[in-house]
PDB file of N, CA and C in Angstrom:
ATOM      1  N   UNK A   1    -115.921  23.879 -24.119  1.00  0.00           N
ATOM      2  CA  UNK A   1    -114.553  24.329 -24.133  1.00  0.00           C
ATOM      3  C   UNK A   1    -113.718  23.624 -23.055  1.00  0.00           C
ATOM      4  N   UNK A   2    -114.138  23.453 -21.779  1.00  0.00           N
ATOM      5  CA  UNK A   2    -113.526  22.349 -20.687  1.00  0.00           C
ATOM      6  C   UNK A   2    -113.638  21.521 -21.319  1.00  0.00           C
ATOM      7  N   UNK A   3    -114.197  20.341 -21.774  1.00  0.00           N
ATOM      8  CA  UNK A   3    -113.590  19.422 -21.640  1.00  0.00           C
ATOM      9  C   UNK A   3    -112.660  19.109 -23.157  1.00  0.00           C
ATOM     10  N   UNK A   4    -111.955  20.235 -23.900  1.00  0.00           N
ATOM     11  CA  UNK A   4    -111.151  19.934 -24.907  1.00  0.00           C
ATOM     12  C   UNK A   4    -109.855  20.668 -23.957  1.00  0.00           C
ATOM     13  N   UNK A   5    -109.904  21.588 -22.892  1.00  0.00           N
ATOM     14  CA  UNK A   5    -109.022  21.753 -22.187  1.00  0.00           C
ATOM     15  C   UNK A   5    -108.565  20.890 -21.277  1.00  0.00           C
ATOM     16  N   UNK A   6    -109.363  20.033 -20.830  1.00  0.00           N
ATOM     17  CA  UNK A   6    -108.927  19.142 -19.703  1.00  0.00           C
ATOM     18  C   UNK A   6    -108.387  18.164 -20.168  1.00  0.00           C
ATOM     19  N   UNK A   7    -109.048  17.586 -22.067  1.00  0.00           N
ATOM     20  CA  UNK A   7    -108.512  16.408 -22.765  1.00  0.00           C
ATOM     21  C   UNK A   7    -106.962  16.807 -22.885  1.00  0.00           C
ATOM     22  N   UNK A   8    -106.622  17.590 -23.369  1.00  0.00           N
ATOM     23  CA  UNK A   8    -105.450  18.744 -23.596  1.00  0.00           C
ATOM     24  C   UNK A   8    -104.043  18.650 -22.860  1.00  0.00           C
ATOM     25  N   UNK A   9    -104.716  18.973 -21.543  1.00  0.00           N
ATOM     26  CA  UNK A   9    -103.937  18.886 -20.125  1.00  0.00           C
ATOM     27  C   UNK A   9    -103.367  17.367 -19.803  1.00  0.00           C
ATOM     28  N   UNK A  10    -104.705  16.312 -20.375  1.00  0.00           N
ATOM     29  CA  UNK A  10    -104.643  15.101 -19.329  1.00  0.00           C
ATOM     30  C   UNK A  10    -103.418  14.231 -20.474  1.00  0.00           C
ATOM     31  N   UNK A  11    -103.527  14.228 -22.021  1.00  0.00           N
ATOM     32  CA  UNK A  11    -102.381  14.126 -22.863  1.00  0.00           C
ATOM     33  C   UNK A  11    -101.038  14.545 -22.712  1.00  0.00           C
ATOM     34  N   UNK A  12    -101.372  15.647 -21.966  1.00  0.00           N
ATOM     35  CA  UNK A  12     -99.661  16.601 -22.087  1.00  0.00           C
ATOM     36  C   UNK A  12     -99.347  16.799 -20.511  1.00  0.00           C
ATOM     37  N   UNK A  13     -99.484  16.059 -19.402  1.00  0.00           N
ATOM     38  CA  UNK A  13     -99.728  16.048 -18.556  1.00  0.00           C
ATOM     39  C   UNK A  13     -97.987  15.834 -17.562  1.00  0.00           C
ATOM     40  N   UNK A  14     -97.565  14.828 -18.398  1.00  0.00           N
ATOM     41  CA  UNK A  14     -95.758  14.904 -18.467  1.00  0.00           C
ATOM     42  C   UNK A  14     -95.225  16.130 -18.769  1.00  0.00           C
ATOM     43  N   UNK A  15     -95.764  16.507 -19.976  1.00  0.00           N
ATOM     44  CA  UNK A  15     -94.933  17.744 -20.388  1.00  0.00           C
ATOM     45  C   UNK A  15     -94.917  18.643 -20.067  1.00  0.00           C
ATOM     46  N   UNK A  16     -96.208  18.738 -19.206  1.00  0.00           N
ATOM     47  CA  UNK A  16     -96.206  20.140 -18.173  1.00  0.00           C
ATOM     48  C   UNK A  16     -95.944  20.076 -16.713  1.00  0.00           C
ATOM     49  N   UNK A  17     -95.874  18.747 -16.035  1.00  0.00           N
ATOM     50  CA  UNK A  17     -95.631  18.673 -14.720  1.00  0.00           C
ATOM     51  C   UNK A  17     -94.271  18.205 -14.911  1.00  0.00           C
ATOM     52  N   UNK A  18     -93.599  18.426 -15.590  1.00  0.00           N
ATOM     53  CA  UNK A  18     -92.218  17.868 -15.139  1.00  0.00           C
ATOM     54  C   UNK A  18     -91.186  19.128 -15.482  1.00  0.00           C
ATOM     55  N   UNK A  19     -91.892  20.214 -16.020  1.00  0.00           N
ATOM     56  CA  UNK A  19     -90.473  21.191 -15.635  1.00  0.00           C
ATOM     57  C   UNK A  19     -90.950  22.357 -14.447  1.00  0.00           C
ATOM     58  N   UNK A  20     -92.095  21.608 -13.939  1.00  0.00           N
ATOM     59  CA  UNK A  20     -92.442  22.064 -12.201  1.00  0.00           C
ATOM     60  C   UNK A  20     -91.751  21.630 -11.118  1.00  0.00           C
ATOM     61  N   UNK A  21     -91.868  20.114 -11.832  1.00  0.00           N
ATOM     62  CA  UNK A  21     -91.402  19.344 -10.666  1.00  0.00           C
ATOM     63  C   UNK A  21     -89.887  19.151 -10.878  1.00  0.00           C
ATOM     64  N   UNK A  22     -89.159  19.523 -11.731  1.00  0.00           N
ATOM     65  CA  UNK A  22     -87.924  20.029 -11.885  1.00  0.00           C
ATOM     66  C   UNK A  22     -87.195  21.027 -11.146  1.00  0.00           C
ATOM     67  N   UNK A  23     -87.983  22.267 -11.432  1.00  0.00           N
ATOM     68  CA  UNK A  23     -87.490  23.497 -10.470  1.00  0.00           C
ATOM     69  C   UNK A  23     -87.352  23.145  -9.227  1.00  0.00           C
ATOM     70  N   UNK A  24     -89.368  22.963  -8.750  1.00  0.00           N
ATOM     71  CA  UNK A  24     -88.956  22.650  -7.174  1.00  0.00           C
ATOM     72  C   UNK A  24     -88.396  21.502  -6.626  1.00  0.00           C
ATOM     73  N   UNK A  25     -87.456  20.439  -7.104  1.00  0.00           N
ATOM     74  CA  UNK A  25     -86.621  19.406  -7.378  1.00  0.00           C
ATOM     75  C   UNK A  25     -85.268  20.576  -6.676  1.00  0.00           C
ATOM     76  N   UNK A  26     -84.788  21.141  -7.891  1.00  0.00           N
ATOM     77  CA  UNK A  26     -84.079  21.847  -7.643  1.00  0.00           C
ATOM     78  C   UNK A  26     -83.477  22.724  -6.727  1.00  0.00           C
ATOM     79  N   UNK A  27     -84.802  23.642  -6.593  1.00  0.00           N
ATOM     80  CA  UNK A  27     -84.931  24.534  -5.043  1.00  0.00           C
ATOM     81  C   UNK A  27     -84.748  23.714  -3.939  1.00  0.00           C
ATOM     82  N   UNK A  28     -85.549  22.577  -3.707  1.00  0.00           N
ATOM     83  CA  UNK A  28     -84.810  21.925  -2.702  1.00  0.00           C
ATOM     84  C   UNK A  28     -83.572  20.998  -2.122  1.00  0.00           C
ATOM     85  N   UNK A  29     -83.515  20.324  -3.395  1.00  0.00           N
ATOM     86  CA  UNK A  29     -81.642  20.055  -3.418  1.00  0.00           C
ATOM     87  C   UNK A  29     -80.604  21.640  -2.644  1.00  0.00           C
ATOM     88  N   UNK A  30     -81.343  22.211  -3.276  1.00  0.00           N
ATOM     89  CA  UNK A  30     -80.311  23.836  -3.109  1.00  0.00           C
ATOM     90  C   UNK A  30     -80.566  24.392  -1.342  1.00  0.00           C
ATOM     91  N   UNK A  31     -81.852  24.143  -0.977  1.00  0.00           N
ATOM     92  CA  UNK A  31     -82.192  24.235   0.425  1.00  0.00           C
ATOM     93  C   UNK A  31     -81.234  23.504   1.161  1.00  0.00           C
ATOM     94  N   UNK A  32     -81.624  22.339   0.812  1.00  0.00           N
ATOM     95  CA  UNK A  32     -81.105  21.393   2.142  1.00  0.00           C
ATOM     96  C   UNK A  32     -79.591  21.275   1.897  1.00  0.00           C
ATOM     97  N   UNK A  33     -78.854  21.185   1.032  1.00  0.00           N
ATOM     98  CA  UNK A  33     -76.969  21.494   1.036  1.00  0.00           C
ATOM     99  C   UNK A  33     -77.176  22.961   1.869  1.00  0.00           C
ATOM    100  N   UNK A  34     -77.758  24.120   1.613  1.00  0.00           N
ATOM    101  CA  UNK A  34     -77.631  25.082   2.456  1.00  0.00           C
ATOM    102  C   UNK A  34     -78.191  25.094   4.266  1.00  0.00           C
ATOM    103  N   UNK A  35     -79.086  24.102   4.326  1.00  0.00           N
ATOM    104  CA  UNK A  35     -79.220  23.681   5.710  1.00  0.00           C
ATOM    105  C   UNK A  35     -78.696  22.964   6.525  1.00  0.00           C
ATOM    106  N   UNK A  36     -78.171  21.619   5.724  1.00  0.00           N
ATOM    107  CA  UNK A  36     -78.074  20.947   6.429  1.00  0.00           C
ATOM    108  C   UNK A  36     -76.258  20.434   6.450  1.00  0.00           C
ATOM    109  N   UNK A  37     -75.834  19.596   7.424  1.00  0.00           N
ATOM    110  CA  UNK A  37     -74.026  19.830   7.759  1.00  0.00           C
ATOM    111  C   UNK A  37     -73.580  18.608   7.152  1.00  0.00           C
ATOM    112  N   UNK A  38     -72.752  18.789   5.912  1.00  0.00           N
ATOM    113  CA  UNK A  38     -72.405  17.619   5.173  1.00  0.00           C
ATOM    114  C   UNK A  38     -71.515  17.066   6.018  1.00  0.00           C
ATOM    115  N   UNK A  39     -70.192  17.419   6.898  1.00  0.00           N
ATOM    116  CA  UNK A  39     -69.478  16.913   7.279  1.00  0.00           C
ATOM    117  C   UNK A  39     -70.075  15.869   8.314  1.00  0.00           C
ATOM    118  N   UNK A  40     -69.052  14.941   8.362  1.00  0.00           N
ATOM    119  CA  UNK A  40     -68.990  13.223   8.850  1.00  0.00           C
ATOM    120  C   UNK A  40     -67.384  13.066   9.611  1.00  0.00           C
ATOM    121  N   UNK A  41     -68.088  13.003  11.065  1.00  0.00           N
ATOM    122  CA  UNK A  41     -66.204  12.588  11.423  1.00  0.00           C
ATOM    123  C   UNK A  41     -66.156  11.587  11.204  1.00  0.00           C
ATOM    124  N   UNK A  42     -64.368  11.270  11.129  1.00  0.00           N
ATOM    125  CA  UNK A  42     -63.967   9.974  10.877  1.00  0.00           C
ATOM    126  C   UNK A  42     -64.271   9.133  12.064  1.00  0.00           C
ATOM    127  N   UNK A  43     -64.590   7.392  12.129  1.00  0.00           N
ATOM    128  CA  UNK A  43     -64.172   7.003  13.382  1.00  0.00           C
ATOM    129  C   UNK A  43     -63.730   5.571  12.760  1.00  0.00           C
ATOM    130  N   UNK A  44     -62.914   5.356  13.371  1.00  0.00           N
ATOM    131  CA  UNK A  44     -62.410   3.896  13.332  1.00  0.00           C
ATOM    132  C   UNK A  44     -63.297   2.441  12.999  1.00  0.00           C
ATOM    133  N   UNK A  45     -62.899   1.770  12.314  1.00  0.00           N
ATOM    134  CA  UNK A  45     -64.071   0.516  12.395  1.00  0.00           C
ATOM    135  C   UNK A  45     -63.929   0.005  13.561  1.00  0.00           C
ATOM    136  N   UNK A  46     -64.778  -0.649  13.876  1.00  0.00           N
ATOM    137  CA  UNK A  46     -65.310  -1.387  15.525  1.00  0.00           C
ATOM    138  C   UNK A  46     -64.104  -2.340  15.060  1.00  0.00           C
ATOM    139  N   UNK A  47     -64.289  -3.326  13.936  1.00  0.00           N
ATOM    140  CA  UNK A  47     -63.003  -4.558  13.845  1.00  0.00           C
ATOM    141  C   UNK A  47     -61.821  -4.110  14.358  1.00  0.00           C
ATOM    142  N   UNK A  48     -60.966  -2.607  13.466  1.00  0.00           N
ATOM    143  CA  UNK A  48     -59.798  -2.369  13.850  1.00  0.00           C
ATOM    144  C   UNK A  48     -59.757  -1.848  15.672  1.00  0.00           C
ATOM    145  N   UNK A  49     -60.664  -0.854  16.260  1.00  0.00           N
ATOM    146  CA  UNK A  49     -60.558  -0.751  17.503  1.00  0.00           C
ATOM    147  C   UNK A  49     -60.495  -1.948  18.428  1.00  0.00           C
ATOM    148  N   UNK A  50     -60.829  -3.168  18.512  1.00  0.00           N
ATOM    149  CA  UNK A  50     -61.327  -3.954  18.681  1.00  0.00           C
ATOM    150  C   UNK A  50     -60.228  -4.876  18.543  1.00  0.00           C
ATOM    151  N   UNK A  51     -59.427  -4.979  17.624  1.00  0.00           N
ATOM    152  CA  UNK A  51     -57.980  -5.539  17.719  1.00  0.00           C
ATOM    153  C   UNK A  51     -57.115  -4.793  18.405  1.00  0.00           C
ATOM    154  N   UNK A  52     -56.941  -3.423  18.045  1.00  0.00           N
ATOM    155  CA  UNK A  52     -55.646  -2.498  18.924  1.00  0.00           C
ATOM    156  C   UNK A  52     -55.814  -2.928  20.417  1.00  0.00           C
ATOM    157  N   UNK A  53     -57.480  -2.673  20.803  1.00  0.00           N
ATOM    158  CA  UNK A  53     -57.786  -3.152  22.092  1.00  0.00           C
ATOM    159  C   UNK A  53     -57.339  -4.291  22.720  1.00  0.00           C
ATOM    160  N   UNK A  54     -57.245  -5.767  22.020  1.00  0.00           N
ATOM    161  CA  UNK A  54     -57.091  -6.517  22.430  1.00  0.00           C
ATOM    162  C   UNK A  54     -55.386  -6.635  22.275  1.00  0.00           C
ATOM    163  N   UNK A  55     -54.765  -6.566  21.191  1.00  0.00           N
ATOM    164  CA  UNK A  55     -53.121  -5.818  21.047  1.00  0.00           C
ATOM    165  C   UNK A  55     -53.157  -5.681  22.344  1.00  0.00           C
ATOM    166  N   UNK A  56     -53.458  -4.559  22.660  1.00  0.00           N
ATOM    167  CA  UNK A  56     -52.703  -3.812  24.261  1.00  0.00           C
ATOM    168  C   UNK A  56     -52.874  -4.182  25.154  1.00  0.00           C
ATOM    169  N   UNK A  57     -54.015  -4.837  25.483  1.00  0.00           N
ATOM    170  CA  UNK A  57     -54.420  -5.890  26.585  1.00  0.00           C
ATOM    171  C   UNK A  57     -53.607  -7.089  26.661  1.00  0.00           C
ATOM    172  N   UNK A  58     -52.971  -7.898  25.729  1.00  0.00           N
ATOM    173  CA  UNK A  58     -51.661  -8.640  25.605  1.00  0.00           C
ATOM    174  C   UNK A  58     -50.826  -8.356  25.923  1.00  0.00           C
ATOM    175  N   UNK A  59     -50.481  -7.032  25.512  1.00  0.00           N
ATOM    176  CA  UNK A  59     -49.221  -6.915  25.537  1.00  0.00           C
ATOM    177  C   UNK A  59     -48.747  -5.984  26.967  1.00  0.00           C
ATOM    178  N   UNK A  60     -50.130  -5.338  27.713  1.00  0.00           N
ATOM    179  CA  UNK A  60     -49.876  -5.026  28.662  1.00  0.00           C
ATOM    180  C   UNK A  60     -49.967  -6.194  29.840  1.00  0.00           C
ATOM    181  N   UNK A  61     -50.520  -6.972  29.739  1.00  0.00           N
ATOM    182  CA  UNK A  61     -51.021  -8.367  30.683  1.00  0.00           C
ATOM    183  C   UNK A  61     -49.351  -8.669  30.975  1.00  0.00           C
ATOM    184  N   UNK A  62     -48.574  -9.123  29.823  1.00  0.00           N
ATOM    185  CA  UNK A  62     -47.266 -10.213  30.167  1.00  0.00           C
ATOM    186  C   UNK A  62     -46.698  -9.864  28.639  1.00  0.00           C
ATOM    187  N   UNK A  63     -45.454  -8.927  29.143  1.00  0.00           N
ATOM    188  CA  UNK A  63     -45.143  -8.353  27.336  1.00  0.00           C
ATOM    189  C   UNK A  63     -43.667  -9.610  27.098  1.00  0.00           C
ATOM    190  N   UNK A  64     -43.271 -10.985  28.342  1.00  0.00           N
ATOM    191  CA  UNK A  64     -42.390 -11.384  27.970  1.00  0.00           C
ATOM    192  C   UNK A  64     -42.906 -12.688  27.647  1.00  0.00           C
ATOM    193  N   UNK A  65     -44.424 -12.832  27.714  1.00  0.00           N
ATOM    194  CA  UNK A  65     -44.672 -14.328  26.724  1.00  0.00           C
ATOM    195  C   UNK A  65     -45.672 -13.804  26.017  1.00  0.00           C
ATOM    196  N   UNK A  66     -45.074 -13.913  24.610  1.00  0.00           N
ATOM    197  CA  UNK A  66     -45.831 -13.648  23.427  1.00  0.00           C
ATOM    198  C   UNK A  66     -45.551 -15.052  22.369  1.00  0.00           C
ATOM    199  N   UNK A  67     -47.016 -15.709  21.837  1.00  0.00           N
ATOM    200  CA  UNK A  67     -46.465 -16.985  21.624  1.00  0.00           C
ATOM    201  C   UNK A  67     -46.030 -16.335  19.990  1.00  0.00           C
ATOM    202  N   UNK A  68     -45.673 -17.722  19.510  1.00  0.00           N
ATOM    203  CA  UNK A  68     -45.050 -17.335  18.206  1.00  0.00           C
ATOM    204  C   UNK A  68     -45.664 -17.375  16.794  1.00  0.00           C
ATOM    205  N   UNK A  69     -46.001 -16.509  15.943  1.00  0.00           N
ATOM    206  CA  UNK A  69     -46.840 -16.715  14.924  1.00  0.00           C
ATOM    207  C   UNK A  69     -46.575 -17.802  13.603  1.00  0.00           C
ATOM    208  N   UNK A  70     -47.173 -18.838  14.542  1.00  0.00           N
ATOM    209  CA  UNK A  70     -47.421 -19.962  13.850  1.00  0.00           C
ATOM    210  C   UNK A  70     -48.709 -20.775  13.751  1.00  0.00           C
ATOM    211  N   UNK A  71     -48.827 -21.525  12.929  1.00  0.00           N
ATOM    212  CA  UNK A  71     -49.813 -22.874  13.275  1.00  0.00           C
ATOM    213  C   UNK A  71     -49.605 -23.989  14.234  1.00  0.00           C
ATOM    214  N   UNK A  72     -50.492 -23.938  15.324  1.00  0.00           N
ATOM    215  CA  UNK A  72     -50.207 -25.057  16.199  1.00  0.00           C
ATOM    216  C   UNK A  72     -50.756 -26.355  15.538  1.00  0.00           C
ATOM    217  N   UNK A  73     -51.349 -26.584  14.426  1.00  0.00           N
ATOM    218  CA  UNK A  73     -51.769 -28.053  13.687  1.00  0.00           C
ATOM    219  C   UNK A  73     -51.474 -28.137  12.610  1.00  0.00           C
ATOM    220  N   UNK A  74     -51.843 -28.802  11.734  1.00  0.00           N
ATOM    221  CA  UNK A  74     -51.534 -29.019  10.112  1.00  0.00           C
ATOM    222  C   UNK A  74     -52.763 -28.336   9.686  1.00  0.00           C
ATOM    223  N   UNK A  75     -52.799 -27.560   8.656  1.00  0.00           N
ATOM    224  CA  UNK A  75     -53.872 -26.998   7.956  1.00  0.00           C
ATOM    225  C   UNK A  75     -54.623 -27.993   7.880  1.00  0.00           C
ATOM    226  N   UNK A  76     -54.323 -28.934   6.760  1.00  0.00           N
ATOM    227  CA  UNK A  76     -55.120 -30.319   6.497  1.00  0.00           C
ATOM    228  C   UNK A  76     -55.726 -31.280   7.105  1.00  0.00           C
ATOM    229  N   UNK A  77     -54.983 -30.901   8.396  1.00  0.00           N
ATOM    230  CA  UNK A  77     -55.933 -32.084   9.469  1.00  0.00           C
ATOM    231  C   UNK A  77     -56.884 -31.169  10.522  1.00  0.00           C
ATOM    232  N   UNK A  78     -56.955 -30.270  10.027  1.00  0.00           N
ATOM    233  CA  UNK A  78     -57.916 -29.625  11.072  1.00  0.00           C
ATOM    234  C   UNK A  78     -59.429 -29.975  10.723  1.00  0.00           C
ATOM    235  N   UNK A  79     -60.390 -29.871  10.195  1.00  0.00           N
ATOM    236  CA  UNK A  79     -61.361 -30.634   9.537  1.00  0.00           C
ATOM    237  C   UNK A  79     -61.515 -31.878   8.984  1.00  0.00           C
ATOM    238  N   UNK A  80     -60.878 -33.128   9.452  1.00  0.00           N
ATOM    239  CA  UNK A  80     -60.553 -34.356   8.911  1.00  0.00           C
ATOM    240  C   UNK A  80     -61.929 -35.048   9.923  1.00  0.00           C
ATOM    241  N   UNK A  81     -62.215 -36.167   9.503  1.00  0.00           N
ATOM    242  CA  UNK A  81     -63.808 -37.064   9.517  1.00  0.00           C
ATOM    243  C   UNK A  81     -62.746 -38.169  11.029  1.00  0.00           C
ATOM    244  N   UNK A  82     -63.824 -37.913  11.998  1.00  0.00           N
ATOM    245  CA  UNK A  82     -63.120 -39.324  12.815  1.00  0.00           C
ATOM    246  C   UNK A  82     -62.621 -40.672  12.194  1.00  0.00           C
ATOM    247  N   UNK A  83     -62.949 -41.018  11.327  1.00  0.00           N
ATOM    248  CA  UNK A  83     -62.082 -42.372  10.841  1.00  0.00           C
ATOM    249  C   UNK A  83     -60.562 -41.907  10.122  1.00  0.00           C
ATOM    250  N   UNK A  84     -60.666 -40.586   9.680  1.00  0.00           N
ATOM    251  CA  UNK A  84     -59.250 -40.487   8.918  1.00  0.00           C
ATOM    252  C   UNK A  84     -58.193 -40.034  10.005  1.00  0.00           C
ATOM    253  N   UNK A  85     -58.570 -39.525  11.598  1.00  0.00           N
ATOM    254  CA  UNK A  85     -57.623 -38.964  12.519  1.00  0.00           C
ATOM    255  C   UNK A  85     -56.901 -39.906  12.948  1.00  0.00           C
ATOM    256  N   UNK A  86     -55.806 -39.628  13.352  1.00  0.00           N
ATOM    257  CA  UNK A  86     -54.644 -40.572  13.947  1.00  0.00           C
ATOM    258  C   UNK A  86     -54.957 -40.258  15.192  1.00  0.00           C
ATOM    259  N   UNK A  87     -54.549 -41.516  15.998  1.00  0.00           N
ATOM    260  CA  UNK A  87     -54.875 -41.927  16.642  1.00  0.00           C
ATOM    261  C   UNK A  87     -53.593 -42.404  18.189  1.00  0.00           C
TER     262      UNK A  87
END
């Protein structure tokens, strides 16, 4: 009689461990939202702190020379091969 029960079990073996492992799936999803603290403070990215920082450090250093937002070269000649640079 075992071993047409165990053949039984070892065939249907999905079909019976998976609405076990469902529940207690379940139960513990349901635990841990009840344990544990979803909230997340906000904090700033390091990049943006990291500019404001340097912002204010400019602008507190010398707030009456601020250079002007431009290109000091030609786009195009910034990566140019020593034989094509002027000279």
């Amino acid at each position: 009689m075992w071993p047409i029960i165990m053949g039984a079990l070892r065939r249907n073996a999905p079909f019976i461990t998976l609405p076990f492992a469902a529940v207690i799936g379940f139960i513990g999803y349901k635990l841990e939202g009840i344990l544990s603290d979803k909230f997340t403070p906000y904090n700033e990215s390091i990049q943006d702190s990291r500019a404001d920082r340097l912002a204010n450090e400019e602008i507190s250093h010398d707030p009456t020379k601020v250079e002007k937002l431009r290109l000091k070269e030609n786009v195009l000649e910034r990566n140019l091969s020593p034989s094509l640079q002027r000279k």
